[in-house]
Protein backbone atom coordinates (compact mmCIF):
# COMPACT_ATOMS: atom_id res chain seq x y z
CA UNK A 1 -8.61 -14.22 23.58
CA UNK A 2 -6.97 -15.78 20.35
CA UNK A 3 -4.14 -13.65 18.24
CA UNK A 4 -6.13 -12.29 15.71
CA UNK A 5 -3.57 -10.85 14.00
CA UNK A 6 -2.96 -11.22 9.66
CA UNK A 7 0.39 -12.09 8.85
CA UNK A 8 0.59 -10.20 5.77
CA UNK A 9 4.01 -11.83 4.80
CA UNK A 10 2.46 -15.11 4.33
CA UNK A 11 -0.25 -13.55 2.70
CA UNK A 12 2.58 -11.88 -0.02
CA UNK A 13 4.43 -14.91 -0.54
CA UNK A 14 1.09 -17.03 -1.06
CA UNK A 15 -0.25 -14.04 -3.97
CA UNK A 16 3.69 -13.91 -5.07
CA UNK A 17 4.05 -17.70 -6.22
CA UNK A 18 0.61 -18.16 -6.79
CA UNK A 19 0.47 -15.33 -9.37
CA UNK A 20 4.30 -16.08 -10.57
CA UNK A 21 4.88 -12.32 -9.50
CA UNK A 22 8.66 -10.51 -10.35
CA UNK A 23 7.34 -7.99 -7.83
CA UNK A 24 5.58 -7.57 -4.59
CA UNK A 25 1.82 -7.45 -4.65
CA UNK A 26 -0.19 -3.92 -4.32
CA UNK A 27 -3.55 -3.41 -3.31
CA UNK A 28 -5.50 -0.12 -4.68
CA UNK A 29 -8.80 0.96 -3.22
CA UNK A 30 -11.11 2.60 -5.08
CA UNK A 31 -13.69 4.71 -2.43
CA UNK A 32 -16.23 7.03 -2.63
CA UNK A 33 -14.76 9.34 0.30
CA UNK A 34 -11.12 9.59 1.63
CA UNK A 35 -10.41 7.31 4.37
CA UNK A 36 -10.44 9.33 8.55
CA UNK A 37 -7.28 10.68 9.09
CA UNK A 38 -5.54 10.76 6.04
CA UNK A 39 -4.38 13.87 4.28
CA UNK A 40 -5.41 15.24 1.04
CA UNK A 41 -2.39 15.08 -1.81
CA UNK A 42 -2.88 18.77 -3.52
CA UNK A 43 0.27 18.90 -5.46
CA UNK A 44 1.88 17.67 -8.76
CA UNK A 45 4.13 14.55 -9.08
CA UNK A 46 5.12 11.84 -11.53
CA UNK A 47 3.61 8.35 -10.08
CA UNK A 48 7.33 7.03 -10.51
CA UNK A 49 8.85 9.77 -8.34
CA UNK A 50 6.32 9.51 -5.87
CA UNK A 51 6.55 5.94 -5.36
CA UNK A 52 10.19 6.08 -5.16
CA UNK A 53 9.63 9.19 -2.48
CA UNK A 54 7.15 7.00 -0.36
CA UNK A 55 8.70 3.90 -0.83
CA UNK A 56 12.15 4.92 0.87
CA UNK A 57 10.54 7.30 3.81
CA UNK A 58 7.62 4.48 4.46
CA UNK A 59 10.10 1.35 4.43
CA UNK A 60 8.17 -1.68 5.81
CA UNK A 61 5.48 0.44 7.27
CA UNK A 62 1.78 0.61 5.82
CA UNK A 63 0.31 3.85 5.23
CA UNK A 64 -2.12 5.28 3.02
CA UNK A 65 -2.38 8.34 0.82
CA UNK A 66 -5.98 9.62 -0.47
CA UNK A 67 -6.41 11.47 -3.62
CA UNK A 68 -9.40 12.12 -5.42
């Protein structure tokens, strides 16, 4: 069986100098329910904070967060 697998780092540099982009690309979902599996944010944060918060616990890993 082939290697199916997406080698999103290709995919970033491709968006990055096709778009001319100062920083890495970010993909935002829009659904009509949460994703399985994921829990619910109930609290109170500035984006900037949070971002910063994710960004250094979830270094080079993918995750997800669903809100409403």
């Amino acid at each position: 069986m082939p290697d199916r697998s997406i080698d999103y780092r290709a995919i970033e540099r491709q968006l990055t100098g096709a778009l001319g982009l100062q920083r890495r690309p970010v993909a935002v979902a829009f659904r009509s329910i949460p994703p399985g599996g994921v829990p619910k944010f109930t609290g109170t944060e500035t984006i900037a904070s949070a971002n910063l918060k994710l960004s250094e616990y979830h270094r080079g890993r993918r995750h997800a967060l669903a809100t409403e």
